[in-house]
N, C-alpha and C. Protein backbone atom coordinates (compact mmCIF):
# COMPACT_ATOMS: atom_id res chain seq x y z
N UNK A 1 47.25 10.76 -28.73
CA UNK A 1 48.02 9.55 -28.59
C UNK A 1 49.01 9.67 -27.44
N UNK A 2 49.56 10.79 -27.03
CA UNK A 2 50.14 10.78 -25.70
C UNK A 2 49.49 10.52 -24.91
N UNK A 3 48.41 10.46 -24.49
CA UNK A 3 48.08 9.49 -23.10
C UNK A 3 47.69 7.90 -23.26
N UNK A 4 48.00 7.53 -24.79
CA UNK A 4 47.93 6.20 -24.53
C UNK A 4 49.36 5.35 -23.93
N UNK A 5 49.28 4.26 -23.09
CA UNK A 5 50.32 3.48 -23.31
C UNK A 5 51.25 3.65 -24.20
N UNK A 6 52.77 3.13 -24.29
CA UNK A 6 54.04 3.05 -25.85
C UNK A 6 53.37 2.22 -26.32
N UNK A 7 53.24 0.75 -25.97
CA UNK A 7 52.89 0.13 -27.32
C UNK A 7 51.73 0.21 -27.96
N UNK A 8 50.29 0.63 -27.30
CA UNK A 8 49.40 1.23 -28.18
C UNK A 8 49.52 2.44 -28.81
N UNK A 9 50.53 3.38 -28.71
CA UNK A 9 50.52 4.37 -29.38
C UNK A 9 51.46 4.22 -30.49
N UNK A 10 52.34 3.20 -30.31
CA UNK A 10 52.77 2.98 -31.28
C UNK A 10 51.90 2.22 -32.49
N UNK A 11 51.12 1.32 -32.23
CA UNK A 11 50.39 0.51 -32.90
C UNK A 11 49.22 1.85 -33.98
N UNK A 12 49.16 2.77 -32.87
CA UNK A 12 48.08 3.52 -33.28
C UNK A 12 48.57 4.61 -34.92
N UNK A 13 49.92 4.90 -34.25
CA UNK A 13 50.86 5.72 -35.02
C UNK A 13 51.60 4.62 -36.65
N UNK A 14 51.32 3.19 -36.41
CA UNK A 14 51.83 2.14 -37.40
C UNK A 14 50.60 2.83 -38.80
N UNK A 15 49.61 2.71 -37.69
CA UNK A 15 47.85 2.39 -38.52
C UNK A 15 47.99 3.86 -39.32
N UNK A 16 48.55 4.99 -38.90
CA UNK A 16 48.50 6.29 -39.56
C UNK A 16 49.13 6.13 -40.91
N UNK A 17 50.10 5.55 -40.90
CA UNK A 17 51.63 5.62 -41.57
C UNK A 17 50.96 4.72 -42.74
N UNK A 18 50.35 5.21 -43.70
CA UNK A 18 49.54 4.27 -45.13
C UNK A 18 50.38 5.05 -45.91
N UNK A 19 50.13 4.28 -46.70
CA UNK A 19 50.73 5.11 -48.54
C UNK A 19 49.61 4.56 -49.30
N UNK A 20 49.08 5.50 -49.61
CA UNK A 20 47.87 4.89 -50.95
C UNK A 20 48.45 4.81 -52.04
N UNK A 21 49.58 4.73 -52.04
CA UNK A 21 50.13 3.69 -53.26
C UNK A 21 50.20 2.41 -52.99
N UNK A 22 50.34 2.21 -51.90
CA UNK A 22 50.97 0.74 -51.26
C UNK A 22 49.42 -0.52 -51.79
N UNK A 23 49.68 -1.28 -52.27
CA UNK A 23 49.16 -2.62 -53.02
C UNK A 23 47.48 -3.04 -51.48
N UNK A 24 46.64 -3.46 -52.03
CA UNK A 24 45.72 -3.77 -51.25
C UNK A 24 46.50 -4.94 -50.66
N UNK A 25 45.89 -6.05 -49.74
CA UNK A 25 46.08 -7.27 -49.45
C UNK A 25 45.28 -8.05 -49.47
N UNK A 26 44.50 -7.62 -50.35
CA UNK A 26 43.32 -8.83 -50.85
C UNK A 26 43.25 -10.06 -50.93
N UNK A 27 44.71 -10.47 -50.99
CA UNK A 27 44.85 -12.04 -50.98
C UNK A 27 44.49 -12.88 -50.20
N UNK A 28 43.95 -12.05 -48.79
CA UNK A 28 43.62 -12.80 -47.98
C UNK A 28 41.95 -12.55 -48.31
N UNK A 29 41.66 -12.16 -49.01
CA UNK A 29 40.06 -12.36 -49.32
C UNK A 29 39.18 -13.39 -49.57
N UNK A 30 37.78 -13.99 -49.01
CA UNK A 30 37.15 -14.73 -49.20
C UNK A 30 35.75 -13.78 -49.41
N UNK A 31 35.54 -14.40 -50.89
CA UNK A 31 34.91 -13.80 -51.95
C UNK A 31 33.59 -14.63 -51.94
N UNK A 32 32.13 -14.46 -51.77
CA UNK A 32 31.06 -14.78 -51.84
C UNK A 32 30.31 -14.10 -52.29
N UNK A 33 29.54 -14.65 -53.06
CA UNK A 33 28.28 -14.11 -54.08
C UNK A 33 27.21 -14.49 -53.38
N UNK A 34 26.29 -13.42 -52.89
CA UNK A 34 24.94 -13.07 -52.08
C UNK A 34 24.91 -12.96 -51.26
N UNK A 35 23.94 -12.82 -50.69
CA UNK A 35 23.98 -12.41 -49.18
C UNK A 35 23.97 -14.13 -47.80
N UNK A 36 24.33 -14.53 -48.42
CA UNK A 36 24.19 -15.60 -46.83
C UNK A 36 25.23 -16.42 -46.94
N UNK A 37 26.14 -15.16 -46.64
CA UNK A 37 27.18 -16.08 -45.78
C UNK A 37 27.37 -15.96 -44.24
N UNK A 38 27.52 -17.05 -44.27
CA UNK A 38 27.27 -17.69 -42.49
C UNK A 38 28.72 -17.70 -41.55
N UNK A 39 28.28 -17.41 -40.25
CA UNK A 39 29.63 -17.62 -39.26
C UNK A 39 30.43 -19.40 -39.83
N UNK A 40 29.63 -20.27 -39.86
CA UNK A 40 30.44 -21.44 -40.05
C UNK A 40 30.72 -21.50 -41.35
N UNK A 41 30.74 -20.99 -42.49
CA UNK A 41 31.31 -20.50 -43.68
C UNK A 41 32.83 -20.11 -43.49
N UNK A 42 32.35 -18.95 -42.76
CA UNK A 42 33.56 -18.05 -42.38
C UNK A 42 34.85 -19.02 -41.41
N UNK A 43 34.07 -19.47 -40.42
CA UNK A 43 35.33 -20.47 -39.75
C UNK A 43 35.68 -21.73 -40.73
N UNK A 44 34.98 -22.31 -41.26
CA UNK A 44 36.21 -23.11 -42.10
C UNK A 44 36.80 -22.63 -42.68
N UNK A 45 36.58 -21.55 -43.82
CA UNK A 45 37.59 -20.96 -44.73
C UNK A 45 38.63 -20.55 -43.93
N UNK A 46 38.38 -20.12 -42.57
CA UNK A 46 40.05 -19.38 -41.99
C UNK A 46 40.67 -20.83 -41.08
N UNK A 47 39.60 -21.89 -40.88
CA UNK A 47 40.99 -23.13 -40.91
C UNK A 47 41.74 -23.52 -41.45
N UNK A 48 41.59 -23.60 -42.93
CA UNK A 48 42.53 -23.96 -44.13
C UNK A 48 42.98 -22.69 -44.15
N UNK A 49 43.62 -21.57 -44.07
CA UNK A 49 44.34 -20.35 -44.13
C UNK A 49 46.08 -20.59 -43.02
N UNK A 50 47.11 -20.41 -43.74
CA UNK A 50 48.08 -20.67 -42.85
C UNK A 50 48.32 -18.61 -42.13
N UNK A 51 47.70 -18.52 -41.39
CA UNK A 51 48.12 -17.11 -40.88
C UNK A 51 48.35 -17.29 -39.30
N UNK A 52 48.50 -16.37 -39.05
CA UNK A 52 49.08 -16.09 -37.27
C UNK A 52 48.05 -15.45 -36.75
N UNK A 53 47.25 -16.68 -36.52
CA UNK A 53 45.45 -16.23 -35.52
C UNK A 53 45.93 -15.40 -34.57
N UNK A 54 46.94 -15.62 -33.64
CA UNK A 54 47.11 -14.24 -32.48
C UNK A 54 47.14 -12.83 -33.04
N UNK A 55 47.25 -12.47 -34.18
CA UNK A 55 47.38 -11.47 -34.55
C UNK A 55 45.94 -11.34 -35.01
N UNK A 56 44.65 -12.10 -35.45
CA UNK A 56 43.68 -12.07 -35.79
C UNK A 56 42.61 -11.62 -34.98
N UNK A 57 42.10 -10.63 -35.12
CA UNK A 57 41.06 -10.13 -33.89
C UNK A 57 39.65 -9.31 -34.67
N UNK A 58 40.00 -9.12 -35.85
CA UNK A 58 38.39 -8.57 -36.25
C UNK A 58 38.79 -9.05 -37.77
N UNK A 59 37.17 -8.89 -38.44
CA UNK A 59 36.96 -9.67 -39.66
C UNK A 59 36.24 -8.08 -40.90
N UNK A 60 36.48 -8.01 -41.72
CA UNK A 60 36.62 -6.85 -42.37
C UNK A 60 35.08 -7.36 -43.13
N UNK A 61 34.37 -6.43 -43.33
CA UNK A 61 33.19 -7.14 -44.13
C UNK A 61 33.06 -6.53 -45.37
N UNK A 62 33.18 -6.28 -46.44
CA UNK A 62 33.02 -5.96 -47.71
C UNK A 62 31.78 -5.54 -48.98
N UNK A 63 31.19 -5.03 -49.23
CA UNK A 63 29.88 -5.26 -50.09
C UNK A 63 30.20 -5.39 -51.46
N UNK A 64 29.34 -6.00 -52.36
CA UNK A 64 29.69 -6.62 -54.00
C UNK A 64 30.57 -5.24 -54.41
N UNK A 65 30.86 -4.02 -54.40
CA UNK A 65 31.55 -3.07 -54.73
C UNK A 65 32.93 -2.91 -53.92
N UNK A 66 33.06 -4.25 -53.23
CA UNK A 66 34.29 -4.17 -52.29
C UNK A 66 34.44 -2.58 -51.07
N UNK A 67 33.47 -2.28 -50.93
CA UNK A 67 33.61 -0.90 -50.14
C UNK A 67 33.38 -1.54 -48.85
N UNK A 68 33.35 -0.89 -48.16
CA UNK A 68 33.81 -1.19 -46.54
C UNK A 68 32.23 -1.16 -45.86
N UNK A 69 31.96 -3.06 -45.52
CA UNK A 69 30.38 -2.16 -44.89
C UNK A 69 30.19 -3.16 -43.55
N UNK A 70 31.58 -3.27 -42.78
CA UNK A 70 31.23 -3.34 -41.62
C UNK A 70 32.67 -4.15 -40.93
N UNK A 71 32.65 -4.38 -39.54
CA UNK A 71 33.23 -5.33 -38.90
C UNK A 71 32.68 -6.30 -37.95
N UNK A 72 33.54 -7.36 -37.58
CA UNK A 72 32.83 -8.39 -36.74
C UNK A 72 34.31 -9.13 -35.67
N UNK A 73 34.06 -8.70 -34.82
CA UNK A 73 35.20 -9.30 -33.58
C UNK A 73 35.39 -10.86 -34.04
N UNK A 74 36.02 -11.00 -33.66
CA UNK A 74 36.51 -12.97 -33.76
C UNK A 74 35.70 -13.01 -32.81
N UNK A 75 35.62 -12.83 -31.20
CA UNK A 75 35.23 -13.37 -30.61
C UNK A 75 33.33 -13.37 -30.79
N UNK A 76 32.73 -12.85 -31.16
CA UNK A 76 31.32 -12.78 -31.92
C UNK A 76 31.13 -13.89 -33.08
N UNK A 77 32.19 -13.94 -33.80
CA UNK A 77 32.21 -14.88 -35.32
C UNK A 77 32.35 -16.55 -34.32
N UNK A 78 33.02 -16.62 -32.68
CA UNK A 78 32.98 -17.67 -32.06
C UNK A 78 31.85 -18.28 -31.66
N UNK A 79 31.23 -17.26 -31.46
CA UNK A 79 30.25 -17.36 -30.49
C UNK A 79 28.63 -17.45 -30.96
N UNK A 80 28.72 -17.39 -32.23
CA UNK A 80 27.53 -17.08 -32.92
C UNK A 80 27.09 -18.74 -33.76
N UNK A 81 25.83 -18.61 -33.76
CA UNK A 81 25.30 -19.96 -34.63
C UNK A 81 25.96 -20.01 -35.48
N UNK A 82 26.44 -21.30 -35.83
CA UNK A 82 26.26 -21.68 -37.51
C UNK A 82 26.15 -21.09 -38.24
N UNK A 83 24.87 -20.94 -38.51
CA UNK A 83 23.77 -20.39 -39.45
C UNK A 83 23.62 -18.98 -39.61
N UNK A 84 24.27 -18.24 -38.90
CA UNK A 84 24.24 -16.85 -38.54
C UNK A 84 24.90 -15.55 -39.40
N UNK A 85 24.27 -15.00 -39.91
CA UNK A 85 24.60 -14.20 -40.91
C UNK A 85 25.53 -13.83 -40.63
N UNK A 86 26.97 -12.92 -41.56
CA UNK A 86 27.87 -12.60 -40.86
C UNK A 86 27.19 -10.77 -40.59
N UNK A 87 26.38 -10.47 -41.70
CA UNK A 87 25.91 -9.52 -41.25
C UNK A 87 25.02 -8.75 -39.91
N UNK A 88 24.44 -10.45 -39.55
CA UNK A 88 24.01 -10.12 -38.27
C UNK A 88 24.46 -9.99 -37.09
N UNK A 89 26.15 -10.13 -37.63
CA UNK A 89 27.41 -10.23 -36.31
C UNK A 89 28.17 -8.58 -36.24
N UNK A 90 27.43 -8.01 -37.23
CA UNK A 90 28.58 -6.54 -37.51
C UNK A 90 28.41 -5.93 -36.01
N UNK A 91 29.49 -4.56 -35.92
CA UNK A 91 29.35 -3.90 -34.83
C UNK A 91 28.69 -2.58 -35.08
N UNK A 92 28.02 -2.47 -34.24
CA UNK A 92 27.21 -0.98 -34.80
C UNK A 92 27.58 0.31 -33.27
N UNK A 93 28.15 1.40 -33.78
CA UNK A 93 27.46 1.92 -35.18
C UNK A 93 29.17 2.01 -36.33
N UNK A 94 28.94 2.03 -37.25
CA UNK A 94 29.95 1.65 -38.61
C UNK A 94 30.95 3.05 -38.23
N UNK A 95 32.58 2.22 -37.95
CA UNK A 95 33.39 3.05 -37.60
C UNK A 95 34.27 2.94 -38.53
N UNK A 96 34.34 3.98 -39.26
CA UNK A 96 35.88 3.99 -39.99
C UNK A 96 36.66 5.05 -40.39
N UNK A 97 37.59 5.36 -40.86
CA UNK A 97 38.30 6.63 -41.24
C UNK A 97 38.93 6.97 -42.10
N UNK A 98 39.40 8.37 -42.67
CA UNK A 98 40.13 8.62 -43.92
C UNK A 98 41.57 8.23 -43.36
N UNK A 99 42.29 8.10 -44.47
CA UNK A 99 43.98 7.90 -44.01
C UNK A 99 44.61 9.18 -43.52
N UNK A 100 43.77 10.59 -43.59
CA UNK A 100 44.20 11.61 -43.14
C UNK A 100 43.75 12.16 -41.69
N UNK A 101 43.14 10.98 -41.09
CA UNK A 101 42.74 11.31 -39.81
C UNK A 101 44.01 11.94 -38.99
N UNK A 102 43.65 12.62 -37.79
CA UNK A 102 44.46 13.57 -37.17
C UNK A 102 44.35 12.81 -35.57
N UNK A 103 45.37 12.75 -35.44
CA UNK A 103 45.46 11.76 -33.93
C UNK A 103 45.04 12.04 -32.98
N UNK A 104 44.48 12.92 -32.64
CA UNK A 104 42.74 13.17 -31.61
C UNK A 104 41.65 12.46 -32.28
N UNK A 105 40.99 12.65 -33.70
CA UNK A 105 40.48 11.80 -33.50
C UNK A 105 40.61 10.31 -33.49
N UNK A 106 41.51 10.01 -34.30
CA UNK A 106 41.79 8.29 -34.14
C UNK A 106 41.68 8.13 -32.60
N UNK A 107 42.22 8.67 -31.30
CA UNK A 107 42.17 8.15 -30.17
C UNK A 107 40.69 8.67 -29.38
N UNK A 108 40.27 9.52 -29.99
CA UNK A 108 38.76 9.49 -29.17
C UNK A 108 38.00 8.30 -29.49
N UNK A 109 38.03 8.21 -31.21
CA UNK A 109 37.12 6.86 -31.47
C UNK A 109 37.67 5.78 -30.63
N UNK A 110 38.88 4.98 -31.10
CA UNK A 110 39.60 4.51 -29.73
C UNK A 110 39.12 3.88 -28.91
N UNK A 111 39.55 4.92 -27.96
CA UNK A 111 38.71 5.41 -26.36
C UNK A 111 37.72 5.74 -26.38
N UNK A 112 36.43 6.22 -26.94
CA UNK A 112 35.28 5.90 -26.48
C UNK A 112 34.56 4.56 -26.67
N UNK A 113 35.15 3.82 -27.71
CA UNK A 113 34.49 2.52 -28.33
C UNK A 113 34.76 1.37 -28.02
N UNK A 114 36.25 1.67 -27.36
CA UNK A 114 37.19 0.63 -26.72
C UNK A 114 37.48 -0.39 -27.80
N UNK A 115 38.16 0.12 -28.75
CA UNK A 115 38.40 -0.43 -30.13
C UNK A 115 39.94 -0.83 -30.38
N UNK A 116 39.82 -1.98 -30.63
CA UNK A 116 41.44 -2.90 -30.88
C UNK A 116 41.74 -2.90 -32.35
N UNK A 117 40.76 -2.03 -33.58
CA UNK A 117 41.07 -2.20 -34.73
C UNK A 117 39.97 -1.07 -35.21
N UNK A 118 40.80 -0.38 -35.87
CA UNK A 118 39.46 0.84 -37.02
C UNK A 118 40.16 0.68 -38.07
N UNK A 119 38.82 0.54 -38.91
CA UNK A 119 39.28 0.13 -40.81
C UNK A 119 39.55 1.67 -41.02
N UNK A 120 41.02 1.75 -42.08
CA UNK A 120 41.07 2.79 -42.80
C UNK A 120 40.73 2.83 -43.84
N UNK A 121 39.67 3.76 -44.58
CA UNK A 121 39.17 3.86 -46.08
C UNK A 121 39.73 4.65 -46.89
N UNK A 122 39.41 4.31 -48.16
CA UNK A 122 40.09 5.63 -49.17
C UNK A 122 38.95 6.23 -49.38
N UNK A 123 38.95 7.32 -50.68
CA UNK A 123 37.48 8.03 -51.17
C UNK A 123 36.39 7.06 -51.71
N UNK A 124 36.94 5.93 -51.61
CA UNK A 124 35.80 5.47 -52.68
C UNK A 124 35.07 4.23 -51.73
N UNK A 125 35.83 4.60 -50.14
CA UNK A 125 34.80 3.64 -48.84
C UNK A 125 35.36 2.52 -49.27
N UNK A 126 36.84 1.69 -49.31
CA UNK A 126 37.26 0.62 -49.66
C UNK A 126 38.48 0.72 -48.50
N UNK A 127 38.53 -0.03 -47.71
CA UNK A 127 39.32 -0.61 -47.00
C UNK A 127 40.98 -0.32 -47.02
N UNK A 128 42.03 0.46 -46.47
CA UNK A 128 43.33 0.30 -47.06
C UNK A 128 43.92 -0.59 -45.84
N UNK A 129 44.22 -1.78 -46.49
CA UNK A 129 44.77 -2.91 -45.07
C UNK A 129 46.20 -2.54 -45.07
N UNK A 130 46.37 -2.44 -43.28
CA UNK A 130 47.72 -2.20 -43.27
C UNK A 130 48.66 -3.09 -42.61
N UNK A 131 48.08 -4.36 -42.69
CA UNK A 131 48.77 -5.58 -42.74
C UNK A 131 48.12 -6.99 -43.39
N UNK A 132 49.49 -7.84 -43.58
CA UNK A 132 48.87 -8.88 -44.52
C UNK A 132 47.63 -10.05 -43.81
N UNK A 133 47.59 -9.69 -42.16
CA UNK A 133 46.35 -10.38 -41.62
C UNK A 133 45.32 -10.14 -41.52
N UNK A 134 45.26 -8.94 -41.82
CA UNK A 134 43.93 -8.12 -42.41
C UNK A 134 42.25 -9.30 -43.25
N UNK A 135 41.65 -9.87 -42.93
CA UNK A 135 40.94 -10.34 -43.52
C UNK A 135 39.64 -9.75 -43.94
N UNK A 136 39.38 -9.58 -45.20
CA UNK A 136 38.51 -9.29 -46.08
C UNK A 136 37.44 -10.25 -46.56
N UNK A 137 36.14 -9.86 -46.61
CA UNK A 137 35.05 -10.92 -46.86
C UNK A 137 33.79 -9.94 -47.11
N UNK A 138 33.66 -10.31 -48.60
CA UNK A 138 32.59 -10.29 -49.65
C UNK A 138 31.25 -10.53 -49.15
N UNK A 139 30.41 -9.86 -48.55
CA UNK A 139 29.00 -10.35 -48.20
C UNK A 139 28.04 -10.72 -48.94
N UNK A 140 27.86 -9.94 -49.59
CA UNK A 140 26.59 -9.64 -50.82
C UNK A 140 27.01 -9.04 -51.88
């Protein structure tokens, strides 16, 4: 993290700083049963949502066990049909980390992936959001 920029290293050093005690933020969850939910699903539900879109930049994807099984840029969820699975919007290959990651690797993944957001997981591959804009969504 010393050769990033202050304010990305600060941002980077926020994302470390979890307490797995600290409460999920699920509230911002949109919860669907099966598999086809669609990009235009997904954009109305976050029109009726009062949050601070500038702060909004990736979409958390979830499986029926709530475990962590993917992400999707906003700008992809823009750009994509209608009709378009959100699964067929994920980013590959599936990046995420323990809350005990060690700050070499958080900044290699980073910097090699050119990544503005990595989900942190607990043991059980479930998401620990470390802010309340964090959005969560139920695939299947």
């Amino acid at each position: 993290m010393h050769e990033m920029p202050g304010q990305e290293a600060d941002e980077v050093r926020e994302l470390l700083e979890f307490d797995p005690r600290r409460p999920r933020h699920d509230e911002h969850g949109f919860r669907v049963r099966g598999r086809g939910l669609h990009a235009e699903e997904v954009l109305q539900w976050l029109r009726g949502q009062e949050i601070n879109f500038d702060q909004l930049d990736t979409i958390v994807l979830l499986d029926v066990s709530a475990q962590f099984s993917g992400t999707v840029p906003v700008a992809r969820l823009l750009l994509a049909a209608t009709d378009q699975r959100m699964t067929e919007l994920r980013m590959e290959p599936l990046l995420s980390l323990p809350p005990n990651a060690d700050d070499k690797e958080v900044f290699e993944l980073f910097d090699k992936y050119n990544l503005r957001m990595l989900t942190v997981i607990d043991k059980e591959n479930r998401p620990m959001a470390p802010s309340p804009w964090m959005m969560w969504f139920h695939i299947c």
